[in-house]
N, C-alpha and C. Protein backbone atom coordinates (compact mmCIF):
# COMPACT_ATOMS: atom_id res chain seq x y z
N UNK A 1 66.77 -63.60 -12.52
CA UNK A 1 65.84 -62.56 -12.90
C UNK A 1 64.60 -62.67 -12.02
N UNK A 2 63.82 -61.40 -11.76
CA UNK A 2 62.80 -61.42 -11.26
C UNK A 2 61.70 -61.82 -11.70
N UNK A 3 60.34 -62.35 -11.55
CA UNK A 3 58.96 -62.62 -12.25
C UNK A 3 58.28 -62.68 -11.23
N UNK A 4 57.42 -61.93 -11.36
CA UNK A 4 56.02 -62.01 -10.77
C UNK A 4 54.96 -63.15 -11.00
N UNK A 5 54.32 -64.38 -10.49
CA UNK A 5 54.01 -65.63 -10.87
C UNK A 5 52.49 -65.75 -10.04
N UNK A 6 51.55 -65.14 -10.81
CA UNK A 6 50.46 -65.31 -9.50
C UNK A 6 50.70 -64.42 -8.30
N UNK A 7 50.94 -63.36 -8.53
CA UNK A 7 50.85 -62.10 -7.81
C UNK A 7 52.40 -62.44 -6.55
N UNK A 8 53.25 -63.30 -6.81
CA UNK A 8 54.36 -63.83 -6.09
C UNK A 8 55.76 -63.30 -6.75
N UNK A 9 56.41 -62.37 -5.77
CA UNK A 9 57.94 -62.45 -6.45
C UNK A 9 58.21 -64.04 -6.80
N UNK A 10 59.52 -63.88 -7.42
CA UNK A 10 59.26 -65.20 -8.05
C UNK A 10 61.52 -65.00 -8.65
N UNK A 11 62.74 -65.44 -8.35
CA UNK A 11 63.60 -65.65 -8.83
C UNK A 11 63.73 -66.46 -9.74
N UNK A 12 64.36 -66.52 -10.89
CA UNK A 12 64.89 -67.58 -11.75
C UNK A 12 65.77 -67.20 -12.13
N UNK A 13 66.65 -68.50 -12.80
CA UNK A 13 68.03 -67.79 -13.38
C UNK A 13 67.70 -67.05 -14.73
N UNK A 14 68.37 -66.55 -15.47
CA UNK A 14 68.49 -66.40 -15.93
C UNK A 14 68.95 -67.18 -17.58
N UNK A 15 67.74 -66.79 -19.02
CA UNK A 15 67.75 -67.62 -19.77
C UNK A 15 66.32 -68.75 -19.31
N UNK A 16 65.63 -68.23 -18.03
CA UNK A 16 64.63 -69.22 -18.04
C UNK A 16 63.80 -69.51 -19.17
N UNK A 17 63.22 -70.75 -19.82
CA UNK A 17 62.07 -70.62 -20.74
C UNK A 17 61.07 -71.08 -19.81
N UNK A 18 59.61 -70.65 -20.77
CA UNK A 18 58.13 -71.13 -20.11
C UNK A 18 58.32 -72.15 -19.46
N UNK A 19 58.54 -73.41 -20.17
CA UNK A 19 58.52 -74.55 -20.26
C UNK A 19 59.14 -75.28 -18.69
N UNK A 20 60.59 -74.74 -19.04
CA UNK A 20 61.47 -74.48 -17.95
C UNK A 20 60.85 -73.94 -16.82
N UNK A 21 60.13 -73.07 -16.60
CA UNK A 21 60.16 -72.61 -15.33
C UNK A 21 58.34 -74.01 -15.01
N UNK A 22 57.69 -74.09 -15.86
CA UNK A 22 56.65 -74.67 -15.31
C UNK A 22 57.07 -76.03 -15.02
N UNK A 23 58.27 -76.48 -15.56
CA UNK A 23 58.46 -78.07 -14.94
C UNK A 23 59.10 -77.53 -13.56
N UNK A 24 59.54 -76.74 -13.24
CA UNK A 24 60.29 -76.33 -12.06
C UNK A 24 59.35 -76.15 -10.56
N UNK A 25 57.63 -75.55 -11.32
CA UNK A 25 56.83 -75.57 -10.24
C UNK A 25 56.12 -77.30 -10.54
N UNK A 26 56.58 -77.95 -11.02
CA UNK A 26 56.08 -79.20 -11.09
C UNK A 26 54.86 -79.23 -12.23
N UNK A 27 54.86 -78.70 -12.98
CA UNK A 27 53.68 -78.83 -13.88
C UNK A 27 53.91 -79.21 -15.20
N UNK A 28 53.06 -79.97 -15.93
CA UNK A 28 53.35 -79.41 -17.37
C UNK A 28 52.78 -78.46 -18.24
N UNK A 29 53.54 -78.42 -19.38
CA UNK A 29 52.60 -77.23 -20.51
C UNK A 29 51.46 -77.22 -20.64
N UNK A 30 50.73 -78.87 -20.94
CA UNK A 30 49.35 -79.28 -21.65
C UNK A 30 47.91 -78.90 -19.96
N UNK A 31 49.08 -78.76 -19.12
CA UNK A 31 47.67 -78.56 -17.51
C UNK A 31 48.06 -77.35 -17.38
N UNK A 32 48.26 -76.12 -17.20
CA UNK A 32 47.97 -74.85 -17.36
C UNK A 32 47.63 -74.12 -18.27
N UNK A 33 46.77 -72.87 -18.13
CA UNK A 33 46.72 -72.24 -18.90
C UNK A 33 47.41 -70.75 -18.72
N UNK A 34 47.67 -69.81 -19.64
CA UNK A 34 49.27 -69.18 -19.16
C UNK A 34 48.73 -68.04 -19.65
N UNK A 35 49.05 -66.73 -19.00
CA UNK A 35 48.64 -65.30 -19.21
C UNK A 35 50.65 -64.89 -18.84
N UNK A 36 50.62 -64.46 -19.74
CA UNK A 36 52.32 -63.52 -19.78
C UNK A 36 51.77 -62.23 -20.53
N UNK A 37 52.30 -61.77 -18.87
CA UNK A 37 52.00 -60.29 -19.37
C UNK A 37 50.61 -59.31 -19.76
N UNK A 38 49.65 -60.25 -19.30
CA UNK A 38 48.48 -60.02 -19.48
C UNK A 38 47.91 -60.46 -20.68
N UNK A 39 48.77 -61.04 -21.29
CA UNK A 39 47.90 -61.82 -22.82
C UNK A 39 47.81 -63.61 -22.32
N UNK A 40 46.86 -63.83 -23.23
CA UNK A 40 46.41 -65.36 -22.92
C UNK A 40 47.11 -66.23 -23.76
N UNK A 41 48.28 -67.11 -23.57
CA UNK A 41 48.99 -67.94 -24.78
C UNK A 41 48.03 -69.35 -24.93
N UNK A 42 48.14 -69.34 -26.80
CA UNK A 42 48.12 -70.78 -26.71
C UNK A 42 48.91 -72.05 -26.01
N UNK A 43 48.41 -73.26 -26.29
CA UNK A 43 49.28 -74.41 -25.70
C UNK A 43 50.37 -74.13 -26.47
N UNK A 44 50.14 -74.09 -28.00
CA UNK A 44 51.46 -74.30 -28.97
C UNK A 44 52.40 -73.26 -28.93
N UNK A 45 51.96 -72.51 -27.97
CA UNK A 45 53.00 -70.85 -27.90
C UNK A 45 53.85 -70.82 -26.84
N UNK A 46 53.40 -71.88 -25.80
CA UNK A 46 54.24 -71.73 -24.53
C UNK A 46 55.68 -72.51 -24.85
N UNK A 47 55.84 -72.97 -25.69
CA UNK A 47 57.55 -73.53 -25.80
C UNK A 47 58.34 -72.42 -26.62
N UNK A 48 58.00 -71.48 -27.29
CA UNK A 48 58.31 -70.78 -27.95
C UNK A 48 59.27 -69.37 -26.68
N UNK A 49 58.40 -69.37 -25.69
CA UNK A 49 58.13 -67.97 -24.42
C UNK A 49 59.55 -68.03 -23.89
N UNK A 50 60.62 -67.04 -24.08
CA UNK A 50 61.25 -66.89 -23.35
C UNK A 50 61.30 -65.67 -22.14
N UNK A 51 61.34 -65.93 -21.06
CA UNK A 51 61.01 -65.13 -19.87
C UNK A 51 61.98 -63.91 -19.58
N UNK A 52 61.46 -62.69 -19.47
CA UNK A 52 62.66 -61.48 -18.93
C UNK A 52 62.15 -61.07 -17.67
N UNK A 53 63.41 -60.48 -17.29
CA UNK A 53 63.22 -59.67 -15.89
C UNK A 53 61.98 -58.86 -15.93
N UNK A 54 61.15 -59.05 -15.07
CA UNK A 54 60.01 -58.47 -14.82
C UNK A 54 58.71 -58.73 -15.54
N UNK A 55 58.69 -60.28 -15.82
CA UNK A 55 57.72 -60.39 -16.58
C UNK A 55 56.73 -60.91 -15.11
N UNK A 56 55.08 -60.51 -15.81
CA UNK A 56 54.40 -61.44 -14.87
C UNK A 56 53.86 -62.35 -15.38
N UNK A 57 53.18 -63.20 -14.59
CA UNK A 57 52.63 -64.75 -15.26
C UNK A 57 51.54 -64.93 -14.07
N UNK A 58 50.62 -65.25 -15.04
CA UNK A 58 49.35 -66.00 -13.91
C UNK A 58 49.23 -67.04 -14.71
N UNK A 59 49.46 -68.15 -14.01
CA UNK A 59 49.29 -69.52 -14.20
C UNK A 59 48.04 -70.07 -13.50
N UNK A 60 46.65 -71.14 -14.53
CA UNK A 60 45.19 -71.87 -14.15
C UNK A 60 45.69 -72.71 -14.24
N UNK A 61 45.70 -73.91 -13.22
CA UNK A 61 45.50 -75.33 -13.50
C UNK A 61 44.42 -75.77 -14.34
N UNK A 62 44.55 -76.35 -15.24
CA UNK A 62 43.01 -76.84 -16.38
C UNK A 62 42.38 -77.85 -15.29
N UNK A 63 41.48 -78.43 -15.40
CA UNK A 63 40.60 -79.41 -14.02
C UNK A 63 39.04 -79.94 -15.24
N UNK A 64 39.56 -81.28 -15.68
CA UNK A 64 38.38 -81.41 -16.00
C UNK A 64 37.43 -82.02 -14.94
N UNK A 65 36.35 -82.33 -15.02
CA UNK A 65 35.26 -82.97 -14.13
C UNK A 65 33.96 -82.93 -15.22
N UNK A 66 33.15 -83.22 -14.07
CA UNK A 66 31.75 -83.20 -15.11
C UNK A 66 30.45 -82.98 -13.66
């Protein structure tokens, strides 16, 4: 299936979940913060997300500092 990921075509198979596709760009759940589709998910919502053809996703790395 197709996804748009940060303004990037983006393939996955098919049946991808959130979860799934963010260990795939090397990340985990708890260091991004996740817009699907233009809404803002909680942490506790992203295992739930299953992905369809043509979804988009803008993925923030979280970055603490001080």
């Amino acid at each position: 299936m197709q996804l748009t990921v940060n303004g990037r075509e983006s393939d996955v198979p098919d049946g991808t979940g959130l979860p799934g596709l963010l260990e795939s760009l090397g990340l985990r759940v708890g260091s991004v913060v996740v817009e699907h589709n233009g809404t803002a998910l909680l942490r506790s919502e992203l295992p739930g997300v299953q992905l369809q053809d043509g979804d988009r996703l803008e993925l923030v790395r979280a970055v603490a500092g001080g």
